[in-house]
C-alpha atoms as a PDB file:
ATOM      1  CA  UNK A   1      94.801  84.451 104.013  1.00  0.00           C
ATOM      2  CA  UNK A   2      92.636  87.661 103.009  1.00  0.00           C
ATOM      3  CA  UNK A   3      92.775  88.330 106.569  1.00  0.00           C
ATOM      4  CA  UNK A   4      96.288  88.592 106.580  1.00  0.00           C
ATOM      5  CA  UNK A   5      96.274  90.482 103.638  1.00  0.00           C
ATOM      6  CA  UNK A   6      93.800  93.059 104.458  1.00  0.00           C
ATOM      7  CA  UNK A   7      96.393  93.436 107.739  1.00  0.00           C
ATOM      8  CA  UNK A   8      99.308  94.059 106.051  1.00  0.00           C
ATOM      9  CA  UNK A   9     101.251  96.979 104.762  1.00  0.00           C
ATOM     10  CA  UNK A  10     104.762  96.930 102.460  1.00  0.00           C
ATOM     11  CA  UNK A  11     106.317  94.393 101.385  1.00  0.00           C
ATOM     12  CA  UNK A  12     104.360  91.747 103.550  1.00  0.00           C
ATOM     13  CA  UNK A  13     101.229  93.287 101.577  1.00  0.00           C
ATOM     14  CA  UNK A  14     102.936  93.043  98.090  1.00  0.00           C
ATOM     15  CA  UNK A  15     104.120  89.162  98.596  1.00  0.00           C
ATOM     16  CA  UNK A  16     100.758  88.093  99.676  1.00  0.00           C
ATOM     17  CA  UNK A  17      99.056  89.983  96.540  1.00  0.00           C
ATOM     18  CA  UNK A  18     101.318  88.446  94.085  1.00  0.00           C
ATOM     19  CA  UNK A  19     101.532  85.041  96.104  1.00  0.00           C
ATOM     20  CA  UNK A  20      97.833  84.995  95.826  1.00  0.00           C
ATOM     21  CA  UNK A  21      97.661  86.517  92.889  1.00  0.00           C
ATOM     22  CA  UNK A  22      95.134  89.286  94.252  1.00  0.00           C
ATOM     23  CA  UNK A  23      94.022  92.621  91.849  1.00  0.00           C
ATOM     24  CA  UNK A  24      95.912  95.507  93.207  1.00  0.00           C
ATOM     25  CA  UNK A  25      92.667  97.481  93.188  1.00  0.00           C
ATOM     26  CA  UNK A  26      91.416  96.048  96.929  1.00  0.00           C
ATOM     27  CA  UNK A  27      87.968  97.066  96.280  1.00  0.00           C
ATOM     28  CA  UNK A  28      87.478  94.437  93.710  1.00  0.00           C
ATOM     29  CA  UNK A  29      89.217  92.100  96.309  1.00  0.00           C
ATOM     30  CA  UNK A  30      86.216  92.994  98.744  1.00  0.00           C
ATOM     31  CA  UNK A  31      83.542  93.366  96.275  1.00  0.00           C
ATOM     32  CA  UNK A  32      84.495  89.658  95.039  1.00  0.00           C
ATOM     33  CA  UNK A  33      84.406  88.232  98.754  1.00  0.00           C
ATOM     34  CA  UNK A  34      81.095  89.968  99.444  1.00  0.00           C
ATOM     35  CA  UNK A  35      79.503  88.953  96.267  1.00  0.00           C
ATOM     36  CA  UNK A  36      80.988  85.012  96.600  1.00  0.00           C
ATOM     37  CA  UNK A  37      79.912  84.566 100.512  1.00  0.00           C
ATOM     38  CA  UNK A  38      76.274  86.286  99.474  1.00  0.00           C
ATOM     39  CA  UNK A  39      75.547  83.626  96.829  1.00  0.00           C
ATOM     40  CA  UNK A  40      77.259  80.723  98.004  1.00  0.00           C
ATOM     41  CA  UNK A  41      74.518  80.487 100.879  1.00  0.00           C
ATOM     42  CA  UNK A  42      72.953  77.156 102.136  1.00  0.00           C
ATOM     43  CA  UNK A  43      70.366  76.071 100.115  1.00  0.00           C
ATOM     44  CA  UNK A  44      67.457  73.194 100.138  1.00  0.00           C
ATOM     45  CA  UNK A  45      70.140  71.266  97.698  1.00  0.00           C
ATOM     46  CA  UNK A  46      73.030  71.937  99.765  1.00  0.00           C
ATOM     47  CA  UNK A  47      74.646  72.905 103.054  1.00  0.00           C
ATOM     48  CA  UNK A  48      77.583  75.310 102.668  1.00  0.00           C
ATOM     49  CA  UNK A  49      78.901  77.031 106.022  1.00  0.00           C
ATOM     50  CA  UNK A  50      81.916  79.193 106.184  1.00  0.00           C
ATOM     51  CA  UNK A  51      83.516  81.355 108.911  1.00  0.00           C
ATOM     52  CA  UNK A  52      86.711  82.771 109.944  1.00  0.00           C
ATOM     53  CA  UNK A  53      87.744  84.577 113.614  1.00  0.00           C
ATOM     54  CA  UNK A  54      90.600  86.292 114.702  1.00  0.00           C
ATOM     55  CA  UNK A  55      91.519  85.568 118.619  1.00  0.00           C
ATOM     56  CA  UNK A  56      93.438  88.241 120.354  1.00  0.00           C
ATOM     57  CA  UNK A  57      94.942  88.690 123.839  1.00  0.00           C
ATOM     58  CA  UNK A  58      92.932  91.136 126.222  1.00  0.00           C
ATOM     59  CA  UNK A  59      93.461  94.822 125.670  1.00  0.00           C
ATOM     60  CA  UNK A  60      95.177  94.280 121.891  1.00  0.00           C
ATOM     61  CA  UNK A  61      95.070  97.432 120.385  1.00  0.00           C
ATOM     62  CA  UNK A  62      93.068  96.203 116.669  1.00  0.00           C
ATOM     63  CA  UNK A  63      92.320  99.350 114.719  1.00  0.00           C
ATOM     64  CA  UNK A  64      88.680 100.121 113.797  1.00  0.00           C
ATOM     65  CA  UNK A  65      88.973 100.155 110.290  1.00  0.00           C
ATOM     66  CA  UNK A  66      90.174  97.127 109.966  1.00  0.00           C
ATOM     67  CA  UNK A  67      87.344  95.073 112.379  1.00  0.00           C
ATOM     68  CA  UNK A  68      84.654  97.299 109.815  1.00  0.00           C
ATOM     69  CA  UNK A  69      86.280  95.668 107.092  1.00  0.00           C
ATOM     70  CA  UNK A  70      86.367  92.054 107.886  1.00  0.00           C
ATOM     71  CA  UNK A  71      83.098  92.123 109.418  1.00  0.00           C
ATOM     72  CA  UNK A  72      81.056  93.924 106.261  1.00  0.00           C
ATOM     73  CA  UNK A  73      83.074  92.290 103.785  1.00  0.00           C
ATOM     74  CA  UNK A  74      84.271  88.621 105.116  1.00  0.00           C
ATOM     75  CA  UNK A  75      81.205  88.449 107.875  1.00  0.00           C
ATOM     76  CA  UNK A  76      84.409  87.627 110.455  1.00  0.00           C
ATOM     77  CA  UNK A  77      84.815  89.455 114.014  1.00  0.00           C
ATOM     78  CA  UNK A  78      87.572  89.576 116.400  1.00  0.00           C
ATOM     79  CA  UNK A  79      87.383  88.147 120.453  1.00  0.00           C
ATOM     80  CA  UNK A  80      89.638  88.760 123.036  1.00  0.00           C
ATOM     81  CA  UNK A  81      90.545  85.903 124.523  1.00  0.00           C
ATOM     82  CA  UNK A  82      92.940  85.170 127.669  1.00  0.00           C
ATOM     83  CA  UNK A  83      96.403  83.051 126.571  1.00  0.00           C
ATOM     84  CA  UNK A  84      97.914  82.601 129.656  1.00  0.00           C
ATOM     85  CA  UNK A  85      94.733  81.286 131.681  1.00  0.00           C
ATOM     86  CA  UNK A  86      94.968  77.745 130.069  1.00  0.00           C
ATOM     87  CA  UNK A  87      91.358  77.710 128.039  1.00  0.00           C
ATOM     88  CA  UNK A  88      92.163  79.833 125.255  1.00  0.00           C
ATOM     89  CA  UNK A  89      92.556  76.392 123.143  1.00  0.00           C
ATOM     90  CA  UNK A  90      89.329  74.564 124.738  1.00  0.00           C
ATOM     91  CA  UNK A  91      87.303  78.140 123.005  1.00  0.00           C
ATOM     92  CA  UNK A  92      88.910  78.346 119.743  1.00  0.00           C
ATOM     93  CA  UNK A  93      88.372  74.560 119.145  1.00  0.00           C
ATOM     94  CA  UNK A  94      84.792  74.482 120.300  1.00  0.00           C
ATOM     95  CA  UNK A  95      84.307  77.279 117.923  1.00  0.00           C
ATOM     96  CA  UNK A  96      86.069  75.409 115.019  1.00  0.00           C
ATOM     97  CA  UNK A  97      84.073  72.058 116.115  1.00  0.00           C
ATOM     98  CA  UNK A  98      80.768  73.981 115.383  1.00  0.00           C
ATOM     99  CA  UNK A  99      81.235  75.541 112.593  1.00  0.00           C
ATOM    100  CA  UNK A 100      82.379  72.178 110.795  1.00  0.00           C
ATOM    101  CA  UNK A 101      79.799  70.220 112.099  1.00  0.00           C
ATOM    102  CA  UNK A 102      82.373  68.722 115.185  1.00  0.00           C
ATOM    103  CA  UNK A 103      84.055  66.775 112.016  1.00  0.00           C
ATOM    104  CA  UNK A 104      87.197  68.524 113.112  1.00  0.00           C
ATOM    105  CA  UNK A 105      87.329  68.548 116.776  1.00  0.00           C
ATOM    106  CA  UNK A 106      90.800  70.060 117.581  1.00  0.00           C
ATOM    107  CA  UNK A 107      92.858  72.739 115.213  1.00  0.00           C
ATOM    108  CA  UNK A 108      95.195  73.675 118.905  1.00  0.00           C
ATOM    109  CA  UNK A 109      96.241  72.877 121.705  1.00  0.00           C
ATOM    110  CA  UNK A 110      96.958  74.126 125.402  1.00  0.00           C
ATOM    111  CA  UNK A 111     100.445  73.509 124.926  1.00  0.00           C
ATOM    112  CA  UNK A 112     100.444  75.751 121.739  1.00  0.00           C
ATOM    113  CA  UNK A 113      99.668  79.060 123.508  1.00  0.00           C
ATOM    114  CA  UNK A 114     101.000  80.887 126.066  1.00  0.00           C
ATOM    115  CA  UNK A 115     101.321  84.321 127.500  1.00  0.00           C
ATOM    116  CA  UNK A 116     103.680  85.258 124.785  1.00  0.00           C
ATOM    117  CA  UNK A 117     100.995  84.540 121.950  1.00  0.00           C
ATOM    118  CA  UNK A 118      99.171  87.836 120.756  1.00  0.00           C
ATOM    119  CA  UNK A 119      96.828  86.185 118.464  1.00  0.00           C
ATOM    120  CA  UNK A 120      95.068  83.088 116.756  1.00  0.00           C
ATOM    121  CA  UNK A 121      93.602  83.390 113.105  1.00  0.00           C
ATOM    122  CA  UNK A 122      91.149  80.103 112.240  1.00  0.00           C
ATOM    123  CA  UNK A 123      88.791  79.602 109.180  1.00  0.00           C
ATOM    124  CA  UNK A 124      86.159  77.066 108.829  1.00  0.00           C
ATOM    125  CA  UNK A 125      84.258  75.776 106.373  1.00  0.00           C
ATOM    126  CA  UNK A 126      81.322  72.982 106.284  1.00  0.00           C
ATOM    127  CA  UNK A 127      80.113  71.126 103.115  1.00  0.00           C
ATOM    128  CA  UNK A 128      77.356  68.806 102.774  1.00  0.00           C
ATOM    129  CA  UNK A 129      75.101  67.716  99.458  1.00  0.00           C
ATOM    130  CA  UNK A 130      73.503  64.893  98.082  1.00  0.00           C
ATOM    131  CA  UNK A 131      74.315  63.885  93.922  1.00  0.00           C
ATOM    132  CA  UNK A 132      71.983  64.933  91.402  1.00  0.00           C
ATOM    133  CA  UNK A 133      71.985  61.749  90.366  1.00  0.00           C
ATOM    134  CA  UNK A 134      73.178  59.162  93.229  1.00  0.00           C
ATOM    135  CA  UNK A 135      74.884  55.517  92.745  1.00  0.00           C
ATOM    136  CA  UNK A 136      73.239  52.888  94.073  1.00  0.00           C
ATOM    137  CA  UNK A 137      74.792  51.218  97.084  1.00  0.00           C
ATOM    138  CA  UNK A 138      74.212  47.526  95.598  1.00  0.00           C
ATOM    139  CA  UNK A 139      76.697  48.643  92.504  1.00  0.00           C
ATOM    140  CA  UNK A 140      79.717  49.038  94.504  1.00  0.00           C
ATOM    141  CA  UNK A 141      81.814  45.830  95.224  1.00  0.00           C
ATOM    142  CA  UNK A 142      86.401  46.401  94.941  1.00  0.00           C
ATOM    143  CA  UNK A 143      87.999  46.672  92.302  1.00  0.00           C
ATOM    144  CA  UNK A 144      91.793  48.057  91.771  1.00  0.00           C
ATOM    145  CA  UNK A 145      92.568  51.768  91.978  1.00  0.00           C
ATOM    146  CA  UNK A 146      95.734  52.512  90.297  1.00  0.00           C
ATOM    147  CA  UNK A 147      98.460  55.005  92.542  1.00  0.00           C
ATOM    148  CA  UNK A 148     101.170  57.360  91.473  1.00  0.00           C
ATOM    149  CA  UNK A 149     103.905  54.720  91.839  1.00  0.00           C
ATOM    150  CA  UNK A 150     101.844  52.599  89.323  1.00  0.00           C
ATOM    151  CA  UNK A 151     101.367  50.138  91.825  1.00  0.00           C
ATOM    152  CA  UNK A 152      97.336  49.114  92.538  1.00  0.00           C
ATOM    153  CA  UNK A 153      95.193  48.853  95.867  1.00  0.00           C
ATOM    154  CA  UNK A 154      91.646  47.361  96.136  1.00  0.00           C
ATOM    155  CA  UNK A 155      89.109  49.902  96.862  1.00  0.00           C
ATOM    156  CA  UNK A 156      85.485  50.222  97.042  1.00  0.00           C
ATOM    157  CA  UNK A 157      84.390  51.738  93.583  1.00  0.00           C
ATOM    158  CA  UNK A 158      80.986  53.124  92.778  1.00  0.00           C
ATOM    159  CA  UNK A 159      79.452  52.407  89.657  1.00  0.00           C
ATOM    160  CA  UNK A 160      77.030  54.508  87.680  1.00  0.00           C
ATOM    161  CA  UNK A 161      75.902  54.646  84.127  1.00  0.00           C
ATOM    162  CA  UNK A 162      74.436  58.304  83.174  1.00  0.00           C
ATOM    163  CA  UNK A 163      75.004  61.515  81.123  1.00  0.00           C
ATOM    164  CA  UNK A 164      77.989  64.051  82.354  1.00  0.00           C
ATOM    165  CA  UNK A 165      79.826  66.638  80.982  1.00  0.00           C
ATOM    166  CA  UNK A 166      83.205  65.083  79.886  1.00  0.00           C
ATOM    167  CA  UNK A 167      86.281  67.350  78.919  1.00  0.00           C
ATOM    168  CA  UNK A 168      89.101  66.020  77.160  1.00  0.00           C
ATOM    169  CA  UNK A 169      92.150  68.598  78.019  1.00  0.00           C
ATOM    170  CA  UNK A 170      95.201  68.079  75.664  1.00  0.00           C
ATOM    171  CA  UNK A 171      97.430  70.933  77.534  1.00  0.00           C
ATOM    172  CA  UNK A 172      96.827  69.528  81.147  1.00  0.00           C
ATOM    173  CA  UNK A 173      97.314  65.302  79.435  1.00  0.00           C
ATOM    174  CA  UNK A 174      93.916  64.564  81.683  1.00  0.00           C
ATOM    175  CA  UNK A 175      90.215  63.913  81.059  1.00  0.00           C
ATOM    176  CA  UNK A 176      87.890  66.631  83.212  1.00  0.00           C
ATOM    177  CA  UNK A 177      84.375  65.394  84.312  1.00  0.00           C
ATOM    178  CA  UNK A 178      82.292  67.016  86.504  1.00  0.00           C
ATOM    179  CA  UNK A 179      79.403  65.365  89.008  1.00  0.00           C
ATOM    180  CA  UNK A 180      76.717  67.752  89.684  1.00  0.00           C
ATOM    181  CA  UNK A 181      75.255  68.056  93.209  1.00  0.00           C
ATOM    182  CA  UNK A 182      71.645  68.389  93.877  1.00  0.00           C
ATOM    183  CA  UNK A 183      69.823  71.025  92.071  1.00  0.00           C
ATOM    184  CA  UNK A 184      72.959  71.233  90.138  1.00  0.00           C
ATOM    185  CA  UNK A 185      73.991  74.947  91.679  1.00  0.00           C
ATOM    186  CA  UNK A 186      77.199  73.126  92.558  1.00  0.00           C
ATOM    187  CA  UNK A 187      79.198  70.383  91.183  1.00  0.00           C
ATOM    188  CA  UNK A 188      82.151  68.122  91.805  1.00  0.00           C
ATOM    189  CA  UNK A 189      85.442  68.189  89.287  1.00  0.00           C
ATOM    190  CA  UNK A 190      87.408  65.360  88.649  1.00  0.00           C
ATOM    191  CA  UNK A 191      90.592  65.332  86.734  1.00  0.00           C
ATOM    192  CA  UNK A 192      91.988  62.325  85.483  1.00  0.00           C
ATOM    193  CA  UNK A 193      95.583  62.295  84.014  1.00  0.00           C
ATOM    194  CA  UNK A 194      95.835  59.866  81.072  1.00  0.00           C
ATOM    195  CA  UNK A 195      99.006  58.227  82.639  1.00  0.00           C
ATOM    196  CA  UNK A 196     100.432  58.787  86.128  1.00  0.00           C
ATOM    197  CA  UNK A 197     103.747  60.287  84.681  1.00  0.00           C
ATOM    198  CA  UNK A 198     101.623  63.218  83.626  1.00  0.00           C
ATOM    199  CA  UNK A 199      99.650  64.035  87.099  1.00  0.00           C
ATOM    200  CA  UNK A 200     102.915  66.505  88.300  1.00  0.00           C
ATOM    201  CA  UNK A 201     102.402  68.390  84.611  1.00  0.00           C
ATOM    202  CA  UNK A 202      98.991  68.540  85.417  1.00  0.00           C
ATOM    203  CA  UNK A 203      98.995  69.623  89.276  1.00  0.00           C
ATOM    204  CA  UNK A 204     101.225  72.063  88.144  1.00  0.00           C
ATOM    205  CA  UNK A 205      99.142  73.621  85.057  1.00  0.00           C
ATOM    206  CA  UNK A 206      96.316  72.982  87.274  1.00  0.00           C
ATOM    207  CA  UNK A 207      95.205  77.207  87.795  1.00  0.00           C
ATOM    208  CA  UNK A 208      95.426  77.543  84.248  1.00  0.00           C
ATOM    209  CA  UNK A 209      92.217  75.488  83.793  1.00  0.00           C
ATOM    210  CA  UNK A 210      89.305  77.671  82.747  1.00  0.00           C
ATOM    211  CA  UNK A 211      86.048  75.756  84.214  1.00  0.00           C
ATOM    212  CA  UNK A 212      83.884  77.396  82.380  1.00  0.00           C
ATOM    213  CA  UNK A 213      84.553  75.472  79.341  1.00  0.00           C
ATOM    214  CA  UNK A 214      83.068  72.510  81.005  1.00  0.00           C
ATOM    215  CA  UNK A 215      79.564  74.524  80.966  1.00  0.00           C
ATOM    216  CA  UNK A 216      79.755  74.539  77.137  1.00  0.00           C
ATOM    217  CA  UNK A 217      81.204  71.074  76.592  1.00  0.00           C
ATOM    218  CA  UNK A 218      78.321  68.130  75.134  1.00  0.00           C
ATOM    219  CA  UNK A 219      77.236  65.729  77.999  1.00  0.00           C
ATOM    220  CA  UNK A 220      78.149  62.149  77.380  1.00  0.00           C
ATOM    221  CA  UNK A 221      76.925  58.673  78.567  1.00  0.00           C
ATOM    222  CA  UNK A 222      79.317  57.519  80.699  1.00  0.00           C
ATOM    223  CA  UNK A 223      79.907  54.742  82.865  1.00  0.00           C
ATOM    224  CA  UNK A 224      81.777  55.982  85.702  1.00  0.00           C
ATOM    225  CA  UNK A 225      83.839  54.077  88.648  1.00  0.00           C
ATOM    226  CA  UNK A 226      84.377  56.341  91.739  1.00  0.00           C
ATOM    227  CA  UNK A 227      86.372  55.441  94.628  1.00  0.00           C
ATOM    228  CA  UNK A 228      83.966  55.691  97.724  1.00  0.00           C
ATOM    229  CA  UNK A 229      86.142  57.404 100.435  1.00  0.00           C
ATOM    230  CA  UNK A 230      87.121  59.213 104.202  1.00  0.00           C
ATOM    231  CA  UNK A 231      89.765  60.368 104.838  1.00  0.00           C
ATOM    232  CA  UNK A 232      91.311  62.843 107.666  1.00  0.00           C
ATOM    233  CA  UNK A 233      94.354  64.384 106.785  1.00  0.00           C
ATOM    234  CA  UNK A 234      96.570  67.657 108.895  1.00  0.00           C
ATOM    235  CA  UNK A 235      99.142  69.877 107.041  1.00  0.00           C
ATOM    236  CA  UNK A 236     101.538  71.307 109.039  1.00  0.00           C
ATOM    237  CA  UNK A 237     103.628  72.371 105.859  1.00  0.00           C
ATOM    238  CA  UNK A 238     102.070  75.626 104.585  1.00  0.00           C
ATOM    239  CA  UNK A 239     104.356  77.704 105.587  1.00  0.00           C
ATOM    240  CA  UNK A 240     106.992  76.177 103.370  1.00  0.00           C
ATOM    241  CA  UNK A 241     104.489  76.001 100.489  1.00  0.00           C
ATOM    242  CA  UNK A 242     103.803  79.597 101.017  1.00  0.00           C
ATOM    243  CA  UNK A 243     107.731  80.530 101.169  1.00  0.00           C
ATOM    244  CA  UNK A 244     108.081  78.788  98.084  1.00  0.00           C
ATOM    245  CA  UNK A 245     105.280  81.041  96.521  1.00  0.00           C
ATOM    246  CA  UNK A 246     106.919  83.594  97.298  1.00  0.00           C
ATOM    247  CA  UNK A 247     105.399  84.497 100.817  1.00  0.00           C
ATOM    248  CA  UNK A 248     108.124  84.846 103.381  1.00  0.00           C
ATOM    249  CA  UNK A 249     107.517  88.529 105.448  1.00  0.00           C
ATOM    250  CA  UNK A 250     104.484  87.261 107.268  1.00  0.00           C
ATOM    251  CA  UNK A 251     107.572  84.912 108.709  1.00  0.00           C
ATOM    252  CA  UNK A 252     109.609  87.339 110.393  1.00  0.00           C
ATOM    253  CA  UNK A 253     109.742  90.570 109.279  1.00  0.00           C
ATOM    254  CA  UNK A 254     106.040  91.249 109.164  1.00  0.00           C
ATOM    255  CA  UNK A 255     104.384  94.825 108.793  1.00  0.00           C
ATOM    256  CA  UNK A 256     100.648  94.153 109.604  1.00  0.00           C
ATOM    257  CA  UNK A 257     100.117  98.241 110.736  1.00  0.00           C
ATOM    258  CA  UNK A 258      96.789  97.872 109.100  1.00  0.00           C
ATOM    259  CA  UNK A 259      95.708  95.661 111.824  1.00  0.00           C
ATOM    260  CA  UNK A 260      97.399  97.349 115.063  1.00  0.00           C
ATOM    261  CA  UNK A 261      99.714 100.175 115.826  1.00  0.00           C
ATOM    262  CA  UNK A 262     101.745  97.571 117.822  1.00  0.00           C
ATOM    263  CA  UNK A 263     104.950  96.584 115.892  1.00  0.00           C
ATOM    264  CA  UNK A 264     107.096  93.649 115.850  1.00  0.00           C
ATOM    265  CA  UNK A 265     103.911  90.956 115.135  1.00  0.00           C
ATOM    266  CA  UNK A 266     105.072  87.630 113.019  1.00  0.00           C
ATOM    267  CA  UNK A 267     102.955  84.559 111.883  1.00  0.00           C
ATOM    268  CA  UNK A 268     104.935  81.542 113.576  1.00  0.00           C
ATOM    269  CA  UNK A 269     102.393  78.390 112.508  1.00  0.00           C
ATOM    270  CA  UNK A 270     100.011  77.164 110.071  1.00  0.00           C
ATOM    271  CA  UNK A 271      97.921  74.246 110.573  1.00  0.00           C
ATOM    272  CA  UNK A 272      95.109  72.951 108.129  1.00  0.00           C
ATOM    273  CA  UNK A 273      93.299  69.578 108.777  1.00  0.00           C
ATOM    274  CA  UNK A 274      91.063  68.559 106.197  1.00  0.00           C
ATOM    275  CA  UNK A 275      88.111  66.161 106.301  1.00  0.00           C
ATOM    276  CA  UNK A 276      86.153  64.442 103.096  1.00  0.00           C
ATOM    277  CA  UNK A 277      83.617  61.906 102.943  1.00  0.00           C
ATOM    278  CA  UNK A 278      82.856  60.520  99.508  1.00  0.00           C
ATOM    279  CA  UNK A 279      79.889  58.085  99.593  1.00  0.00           C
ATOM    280  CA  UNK A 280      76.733  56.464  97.211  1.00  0.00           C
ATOM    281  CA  UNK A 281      74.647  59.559  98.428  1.00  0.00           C
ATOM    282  CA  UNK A 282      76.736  62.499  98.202  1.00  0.00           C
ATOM    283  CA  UNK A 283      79.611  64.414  99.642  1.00  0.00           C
ATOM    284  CA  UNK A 284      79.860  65.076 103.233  1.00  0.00           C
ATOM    285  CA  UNK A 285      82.068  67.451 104.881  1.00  0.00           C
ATOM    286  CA  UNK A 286      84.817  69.020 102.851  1.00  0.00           C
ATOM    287  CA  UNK A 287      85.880  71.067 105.594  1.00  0.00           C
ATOM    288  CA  UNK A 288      88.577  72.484 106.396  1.00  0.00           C
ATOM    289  CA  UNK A 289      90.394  74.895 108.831  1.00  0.00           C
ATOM    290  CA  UNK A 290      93.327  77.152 109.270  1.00  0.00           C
ATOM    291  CA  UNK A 291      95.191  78.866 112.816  1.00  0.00           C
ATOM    292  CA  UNK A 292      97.684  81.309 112.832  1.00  0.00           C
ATOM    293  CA  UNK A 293      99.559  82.038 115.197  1.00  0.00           C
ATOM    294  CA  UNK A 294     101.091  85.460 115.714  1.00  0.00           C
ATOM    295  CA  UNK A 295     103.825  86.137 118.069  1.00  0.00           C
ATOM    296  CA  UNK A 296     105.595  89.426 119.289  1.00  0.00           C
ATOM    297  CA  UNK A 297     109.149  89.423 118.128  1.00  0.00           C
ATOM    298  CA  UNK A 298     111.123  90.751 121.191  1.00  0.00           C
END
C-alpha cells in the first residue's frame, strides 16, 4: 500500500494517509520503512525475506522521482513487461514463487491481463524460524479446540511446559502471550479472548494494543496447548475492507500524478493469498502477497 501512497496526489493521497493512518510528514514515512527493512534482515535465528515490484506495460511513462524513491527507501524497482503477449502472468508469478520460497505459486493469471492493463503491483514476503524453546513432537496427541460458534473440533495440540511472558488485558477481555523465536530477536503473539463472545470486541480494539508492555510484563510457568497447523487461504475482499476504511479514490477516481503524467489510472483488483505453517519446530512461511491491478479509465 506505501506504493500506492507514495503515487498518489489529492484526495486519493489523503484517504490512504488517514486509512493507514500514515504521519503527514512523508519523510518519517520513509525514514520508518528504511530503518524497519534495514534491521529486520535475515539472521542465523531466522529467515525474513521481503520484496515488492511494480509491472508496467512497455513505454509507461513512470516519473524518475518516484522509481528513486521506492528503490532507496522500499528496495522495490519497476519492469516493463508486455500484457498483451500472453506471459506477463507466467513472470510476475515466477517472481512471487521465489521470493516466498514457491509456497505461493500463483498470485495471476493469463486470463487476468490483457492489452488494456497498464500495470501490476505485487509484494512478497517469506518467514521462516525455529522456537526458542521447541515442543517435542511425542507431546502432541488431539484434543478439542473450541470455535467462534462455541462448537469444538479435534485438533492436533502441542504441549509444552516453560516460562513466557503472559499478559492479562482487561480492555481487550483476552490473555496476551508471546512465543519467542530463536535468539529471541522475534517472537510470536497470541491473543486469547476469555470467552468467544468477546473475540469481535477484541479484533476490533486490536491496534490499540501497545506490545511493548509485554517486554516489561513477569514471565510465568506455563503449560501451554498450541494447535499445530497449515493452512492456505486467498482474499479477494480487500477492496471492500479498504472502502470501508475509508479508501475508495484508488477505485475510480484515482490521482496517482506522482507516479506518471498519464491520467485516468484506477486500481481494479486486490488479491492476497496467505500461507502459515505452525509446527513442533517452528514457524514456516508466513507469507504473503498482494497484485494490483491498474487499469486506464477510457
Amino acid at each position: 500500500m506505501t506504493l500506492l501512497y507514495l503515487a498518489s496526489s489529492g484526495t486519493t493521497k489523503t484517504e490512504l494517509q488517514d486509512g493507514l493512518s500514515y504521519p503527514s510528514e512523508e519523510e518519517i514515512i520513509l525514514m520508518g520503512f528504511e530503518e524497519v527493512l534495514a534491521k529486520t534482515k535475515s539472521s542465523e535465528a531466522f529467515t525474513l525475506e521481503t520484496g515488492s515490484k511494480l509491472y508496467v506495460k512497455k513505454e509507461f511513462p513512470a516519473l524518475q522521482d518516484y522509481q528513486d524513491k521506492i528503490s532507496k527507501y522500499l528496495l522495490s524497482e519497476i519492469e516493463n513487461i508486455d500484457f498483451s503477449s500472453g506471459g506477463a502472468a507466467k513472470v510476475i508469478n515466477q517472481w512471487v514463487a521465489d521470493k516466498t520460497k514457491e509456497k505461493i505459486k500463483e498470485i495471476i493469471s493469463e486470463a487476468d491481463t490483457s492489452e488494456d492493463t497498464v500495470a501490476v503491483l505485487v509484494n512478497a514476503i517469506y518467514f521462516k524460524s525455529k522456537w526458542e524453546n521447541e515442543f517435542s513432537k511425542e507431546g502432541t496427541h488431539e484434543q478439542e479446540f473450541s470455535l467462534l460458534s462455541g462448537k469444538t473440533v479435534k485438533v492436533q495440540m502441542m504441549q509444552r511446559e516453560g516460562e513466557y511472558a503472559l499478559l492479562k488485558h482487561e480492555a481487550l477481555s483476552c490473555s496476551v502471550l508471546e512465543m519467542p523465536y530463536k535468539k529471541k530477536r522475534l517472537g510470536m503473539i497470541i491473543f486469547l479472548p476469555e470467552k468467544a463472545e468477546d473475540f469481535l470486541k477484541m479484533e476490533k480494539s486490536f491496534f490499540n494494543f501497545d506490545f511493548s508492555s509485554l517486554q516489561s510484563c513477569h514471565k510465568q510457568t506455563l503449560h501451554l496447548s498450541v494447535p499445530k497447523f497449515s493452512l492456505s487461504t486467498t482474499n479477494d475482499e480487500l477492496v471492500k475492507s479498504l472502502q470501508k476504511m475509508g479508501i475508495s479514490h484508488i477505485f475510480g477516481k484515482a490521482d496517482f500524478s506522482r507516479l506518471t503524467n498519464k491520467t485516468g489510472l484506477f486500481v481494479s483488483t486486490i488479491i492476497q493469498k496467505v500461507f502459515v505453517e505452525l509446527n513442533e519446530e517452528g514457524t514456516e512461511a508466513a507469507a504473503a502477497t498482494m497484485a494490483f491491478k491498474f487499469y486506464e479509465r477510457m
